[in-house]
N, C-alpha and C. Protein backbone atom coordinates (compact mmCIF):
# COMPACT_ATOMS: atom_id res chain seq x y z
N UNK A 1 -98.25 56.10 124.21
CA UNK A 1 -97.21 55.32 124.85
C UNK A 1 -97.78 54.40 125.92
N UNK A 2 -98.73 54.88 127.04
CA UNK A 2 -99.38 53.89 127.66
C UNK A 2 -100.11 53.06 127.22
N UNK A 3 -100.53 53.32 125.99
CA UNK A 3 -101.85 52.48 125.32
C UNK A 3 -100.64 51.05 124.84
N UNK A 4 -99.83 51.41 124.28
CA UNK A 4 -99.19 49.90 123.84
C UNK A 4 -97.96 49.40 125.27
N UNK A 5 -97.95 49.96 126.34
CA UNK A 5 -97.26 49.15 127.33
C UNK A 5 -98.24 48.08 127.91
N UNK A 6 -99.54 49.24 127.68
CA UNK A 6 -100.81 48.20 128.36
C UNK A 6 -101.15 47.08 127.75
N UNK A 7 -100.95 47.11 125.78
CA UNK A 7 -101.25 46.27 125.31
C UNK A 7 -100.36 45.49 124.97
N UNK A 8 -98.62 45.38 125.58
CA UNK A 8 -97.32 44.39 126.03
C UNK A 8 -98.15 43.53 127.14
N UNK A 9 -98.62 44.03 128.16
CA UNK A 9 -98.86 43.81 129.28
C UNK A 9 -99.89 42.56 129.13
N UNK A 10 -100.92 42.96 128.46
CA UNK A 10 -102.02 42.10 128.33
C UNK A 10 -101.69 41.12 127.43
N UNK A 11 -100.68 41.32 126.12
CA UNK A 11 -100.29 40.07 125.73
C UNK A 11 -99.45 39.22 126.32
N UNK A 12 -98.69 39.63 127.58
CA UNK A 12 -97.71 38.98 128.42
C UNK A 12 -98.81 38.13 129.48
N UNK A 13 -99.73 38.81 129.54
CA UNK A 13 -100.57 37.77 130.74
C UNK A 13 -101.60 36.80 129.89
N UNK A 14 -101.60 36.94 128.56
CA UNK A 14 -102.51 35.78 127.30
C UNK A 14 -101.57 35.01 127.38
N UNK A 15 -100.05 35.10 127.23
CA UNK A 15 -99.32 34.58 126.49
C UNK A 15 -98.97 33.22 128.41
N UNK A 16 -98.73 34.10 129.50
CA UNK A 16 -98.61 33.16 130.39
C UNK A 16 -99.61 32.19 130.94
N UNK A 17 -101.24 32.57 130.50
CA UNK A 17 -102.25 32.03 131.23
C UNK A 17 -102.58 30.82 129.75
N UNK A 18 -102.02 30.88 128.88
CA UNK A 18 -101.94 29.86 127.75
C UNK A 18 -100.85 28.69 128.26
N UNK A 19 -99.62 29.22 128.58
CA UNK A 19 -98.87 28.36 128.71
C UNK A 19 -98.85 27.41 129.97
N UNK A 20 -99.82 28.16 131.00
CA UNK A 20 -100.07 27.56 132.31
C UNK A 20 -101.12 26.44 131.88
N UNK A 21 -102.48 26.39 131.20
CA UNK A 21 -102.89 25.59 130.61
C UNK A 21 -102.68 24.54 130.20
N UNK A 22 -101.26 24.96 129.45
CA UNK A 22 -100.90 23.70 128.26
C UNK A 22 -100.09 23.07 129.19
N UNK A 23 -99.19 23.50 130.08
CA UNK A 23 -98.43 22.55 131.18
C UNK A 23 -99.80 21.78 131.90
N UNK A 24 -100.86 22.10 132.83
CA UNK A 24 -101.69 21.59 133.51
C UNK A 24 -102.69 20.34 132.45
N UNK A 25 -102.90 20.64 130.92
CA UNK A 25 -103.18 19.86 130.07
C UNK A 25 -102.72 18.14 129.87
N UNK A 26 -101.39 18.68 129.64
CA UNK A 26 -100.48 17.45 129.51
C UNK A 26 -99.96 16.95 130.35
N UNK A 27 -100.01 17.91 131.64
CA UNK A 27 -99.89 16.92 132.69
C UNK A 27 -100.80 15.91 132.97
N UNK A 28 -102.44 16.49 133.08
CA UNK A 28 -103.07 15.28 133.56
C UNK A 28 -103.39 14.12 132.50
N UNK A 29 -102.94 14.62 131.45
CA UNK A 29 -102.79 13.56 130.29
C UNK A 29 -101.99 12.40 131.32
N UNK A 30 -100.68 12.61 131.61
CA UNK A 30 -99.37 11.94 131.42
C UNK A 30 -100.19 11.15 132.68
N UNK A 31 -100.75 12.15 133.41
CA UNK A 31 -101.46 10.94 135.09
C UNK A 31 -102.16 9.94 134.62
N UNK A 32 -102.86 10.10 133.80
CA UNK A 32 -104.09 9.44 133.29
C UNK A 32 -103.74 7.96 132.03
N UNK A 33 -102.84 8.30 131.68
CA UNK A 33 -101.92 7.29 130.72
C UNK A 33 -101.19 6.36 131.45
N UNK A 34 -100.60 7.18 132.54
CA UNK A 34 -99.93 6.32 133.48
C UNK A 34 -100.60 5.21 134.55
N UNK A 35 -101.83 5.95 134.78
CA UNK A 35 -102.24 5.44 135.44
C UNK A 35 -103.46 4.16 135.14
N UNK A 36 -103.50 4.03 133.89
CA UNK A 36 -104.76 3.88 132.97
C UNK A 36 -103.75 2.44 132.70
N UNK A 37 -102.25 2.48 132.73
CA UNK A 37 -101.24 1.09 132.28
C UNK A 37 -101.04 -0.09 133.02
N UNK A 38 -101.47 0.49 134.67
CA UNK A 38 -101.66 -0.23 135.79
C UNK A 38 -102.15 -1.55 135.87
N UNK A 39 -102.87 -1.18 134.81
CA UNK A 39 -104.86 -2.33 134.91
C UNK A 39 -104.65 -3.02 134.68
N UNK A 40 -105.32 -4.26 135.18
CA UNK A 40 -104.46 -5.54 135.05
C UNK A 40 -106.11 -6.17 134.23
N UNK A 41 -105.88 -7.15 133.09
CA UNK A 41 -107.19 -7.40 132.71
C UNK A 41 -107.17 -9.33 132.63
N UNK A 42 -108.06 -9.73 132.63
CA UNK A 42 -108.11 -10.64 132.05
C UNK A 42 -108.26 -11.04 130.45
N UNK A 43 -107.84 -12.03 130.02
CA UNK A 43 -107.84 -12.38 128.59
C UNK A 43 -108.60 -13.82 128.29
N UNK A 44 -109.06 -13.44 126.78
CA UNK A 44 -109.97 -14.96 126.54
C UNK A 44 -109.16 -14.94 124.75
N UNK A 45 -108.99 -15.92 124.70
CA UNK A 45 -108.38 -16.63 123.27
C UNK A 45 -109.78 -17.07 122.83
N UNK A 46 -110.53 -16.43 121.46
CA UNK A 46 -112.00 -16.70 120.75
C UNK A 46 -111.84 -18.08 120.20
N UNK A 47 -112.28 -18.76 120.56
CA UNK A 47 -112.64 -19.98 119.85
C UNK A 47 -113.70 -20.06 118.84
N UNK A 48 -113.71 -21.25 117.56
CA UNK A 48 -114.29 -21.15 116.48
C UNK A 48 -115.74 -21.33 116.77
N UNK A 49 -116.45 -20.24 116.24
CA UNK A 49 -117.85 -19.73 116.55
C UNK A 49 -117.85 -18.96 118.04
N UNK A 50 -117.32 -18.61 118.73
CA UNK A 50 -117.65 -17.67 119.89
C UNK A 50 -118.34 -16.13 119.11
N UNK A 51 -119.40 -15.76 120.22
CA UNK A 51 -119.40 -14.43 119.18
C UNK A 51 -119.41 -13.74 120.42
N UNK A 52 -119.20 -12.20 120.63
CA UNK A 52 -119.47 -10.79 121.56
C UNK A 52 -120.48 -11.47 122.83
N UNK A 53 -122.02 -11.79 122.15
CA UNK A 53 -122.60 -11.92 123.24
C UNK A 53 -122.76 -13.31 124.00
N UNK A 54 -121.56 -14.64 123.35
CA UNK A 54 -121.48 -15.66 124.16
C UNK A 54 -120.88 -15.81 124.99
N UNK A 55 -119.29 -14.68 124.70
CA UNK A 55 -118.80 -14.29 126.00
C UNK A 55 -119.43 -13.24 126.93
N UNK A 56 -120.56 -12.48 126.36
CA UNK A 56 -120.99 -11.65 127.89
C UNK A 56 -121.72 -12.59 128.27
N UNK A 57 -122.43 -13.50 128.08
CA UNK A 57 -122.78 -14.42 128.95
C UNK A 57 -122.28 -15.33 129.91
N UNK A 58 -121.01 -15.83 129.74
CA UNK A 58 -119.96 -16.16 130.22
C UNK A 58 -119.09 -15.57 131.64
N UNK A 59 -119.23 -14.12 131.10
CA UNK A 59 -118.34 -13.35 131.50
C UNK A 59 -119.15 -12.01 132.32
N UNK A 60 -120.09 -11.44 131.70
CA UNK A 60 -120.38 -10.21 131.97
C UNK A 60 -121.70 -10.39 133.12
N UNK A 61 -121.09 -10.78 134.39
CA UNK A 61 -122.12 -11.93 135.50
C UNK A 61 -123.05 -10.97 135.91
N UNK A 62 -122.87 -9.69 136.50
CA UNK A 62 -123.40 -8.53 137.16
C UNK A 62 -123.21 -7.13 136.39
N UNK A 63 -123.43 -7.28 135.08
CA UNK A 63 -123.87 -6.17 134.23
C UNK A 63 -124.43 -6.79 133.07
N UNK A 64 -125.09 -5.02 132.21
CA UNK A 64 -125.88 -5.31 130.75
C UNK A 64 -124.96 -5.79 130.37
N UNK A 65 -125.29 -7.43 129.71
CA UNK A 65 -124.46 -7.33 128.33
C UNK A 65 -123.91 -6.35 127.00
N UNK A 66 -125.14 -5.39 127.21
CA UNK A 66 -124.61 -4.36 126.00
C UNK A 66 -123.63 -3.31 126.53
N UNK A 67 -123.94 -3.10 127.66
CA UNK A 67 -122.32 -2.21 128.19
C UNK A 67 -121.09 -2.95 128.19
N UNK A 68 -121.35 -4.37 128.65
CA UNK A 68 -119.88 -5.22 129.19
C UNK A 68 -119.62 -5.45 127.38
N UNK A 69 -120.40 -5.60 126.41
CA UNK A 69 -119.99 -6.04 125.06
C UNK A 69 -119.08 -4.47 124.25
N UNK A 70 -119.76 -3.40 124.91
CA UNK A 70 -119.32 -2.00 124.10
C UNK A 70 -118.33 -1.70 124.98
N UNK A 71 -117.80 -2.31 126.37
CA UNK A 71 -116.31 -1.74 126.94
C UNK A 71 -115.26 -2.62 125.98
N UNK A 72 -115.46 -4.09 125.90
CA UNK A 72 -114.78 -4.78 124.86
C UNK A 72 -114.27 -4.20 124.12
N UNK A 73 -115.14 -3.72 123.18
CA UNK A 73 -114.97 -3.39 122.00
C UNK A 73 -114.17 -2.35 121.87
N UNK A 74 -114.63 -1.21 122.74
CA UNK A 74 -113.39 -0.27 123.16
C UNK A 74 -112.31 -0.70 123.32
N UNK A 75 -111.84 -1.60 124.54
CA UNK A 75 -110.71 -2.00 125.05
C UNK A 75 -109.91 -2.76 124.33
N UNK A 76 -110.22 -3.36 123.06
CA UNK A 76 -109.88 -4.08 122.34
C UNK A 76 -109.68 -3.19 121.12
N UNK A 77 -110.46 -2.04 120.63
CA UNK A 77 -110.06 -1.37 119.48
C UNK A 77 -111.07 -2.01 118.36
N UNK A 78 -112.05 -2.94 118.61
CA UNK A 78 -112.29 -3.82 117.50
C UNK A 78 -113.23 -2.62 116.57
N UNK A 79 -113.25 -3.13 115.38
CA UNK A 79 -114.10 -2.33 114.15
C UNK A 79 -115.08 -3.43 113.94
N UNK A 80 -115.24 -4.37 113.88
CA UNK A 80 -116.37 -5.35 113.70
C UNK A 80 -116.54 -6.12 115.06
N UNK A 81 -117.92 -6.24 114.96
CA UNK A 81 -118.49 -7.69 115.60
C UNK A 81 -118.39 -9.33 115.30
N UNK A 82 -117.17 -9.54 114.25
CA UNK A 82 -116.74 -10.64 114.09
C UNK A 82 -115.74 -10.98 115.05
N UNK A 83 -115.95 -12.31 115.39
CA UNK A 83 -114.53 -12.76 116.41
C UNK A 83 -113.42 -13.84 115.22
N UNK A 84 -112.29 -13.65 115.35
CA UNK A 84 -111.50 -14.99 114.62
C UNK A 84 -111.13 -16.06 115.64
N UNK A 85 -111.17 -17.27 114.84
CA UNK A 85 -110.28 -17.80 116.30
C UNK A 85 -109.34 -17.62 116.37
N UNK A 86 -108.37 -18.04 117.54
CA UNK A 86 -107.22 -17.39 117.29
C UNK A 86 -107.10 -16.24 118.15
N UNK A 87 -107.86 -15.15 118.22
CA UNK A 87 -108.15 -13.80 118.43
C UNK A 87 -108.05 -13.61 119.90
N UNK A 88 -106.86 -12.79 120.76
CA UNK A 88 -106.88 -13.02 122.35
C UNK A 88 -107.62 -11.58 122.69
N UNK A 89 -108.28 -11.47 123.13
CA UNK A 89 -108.94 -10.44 123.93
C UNK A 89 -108.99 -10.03 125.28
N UNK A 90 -109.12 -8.60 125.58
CA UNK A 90 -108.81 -8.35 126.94
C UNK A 90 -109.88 -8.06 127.15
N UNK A 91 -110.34 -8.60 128.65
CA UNK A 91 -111.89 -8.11 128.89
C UNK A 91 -112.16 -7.35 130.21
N UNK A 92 -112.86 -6.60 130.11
CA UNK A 92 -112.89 -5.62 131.54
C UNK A 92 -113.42 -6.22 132.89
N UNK A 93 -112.66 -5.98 134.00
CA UNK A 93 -113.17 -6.00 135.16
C UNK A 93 -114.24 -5.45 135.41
């Protein structure tokens, strides 16, 4: 009889130290989303023949071009290193 109150017990404190988790989880999600919407960026419209590294030259004054070209790419979602024209891009501070 003590052996399974103990083992109520211990699934009652799995079952609360899970759910304390998953609240503290998604909370700092929700900070981090929220706070991540703030950002204010600048934008460049690609003109015909611009490529990645004519705007880090342009643009990327006081860093590697290969970091300021791979936040792009992030921030933008892109799957290729082709630009279209046409194409507005947000570029990182």
């Amino acid at each position: 009889m003590k052996a399974q109150r103990l083992n109520g017990f211990v699934k009652a404190i799995l079952l609360a130290t899970a759910l304390i988790l998953a609240i503290g989880f998604f909370s700092s999600n929700a900070l981090a989303s929220s706070e991540s919407s703030k950002a204010n960026f600048h934008y460049v419209t690609v003109s015909a023949g611009q490529t990645l590294w004519g705007l880090a030259e342009s643009h990327a004054k006081n860093s590697d071009p290969r970091d300021w070209i791979a936040a792009v790419v992030d921030l933008n979602n892109l799957t290729t290193n082709q630009l279209q024209p046409g194409q507005r891009l947000a570029l990182p501070n």
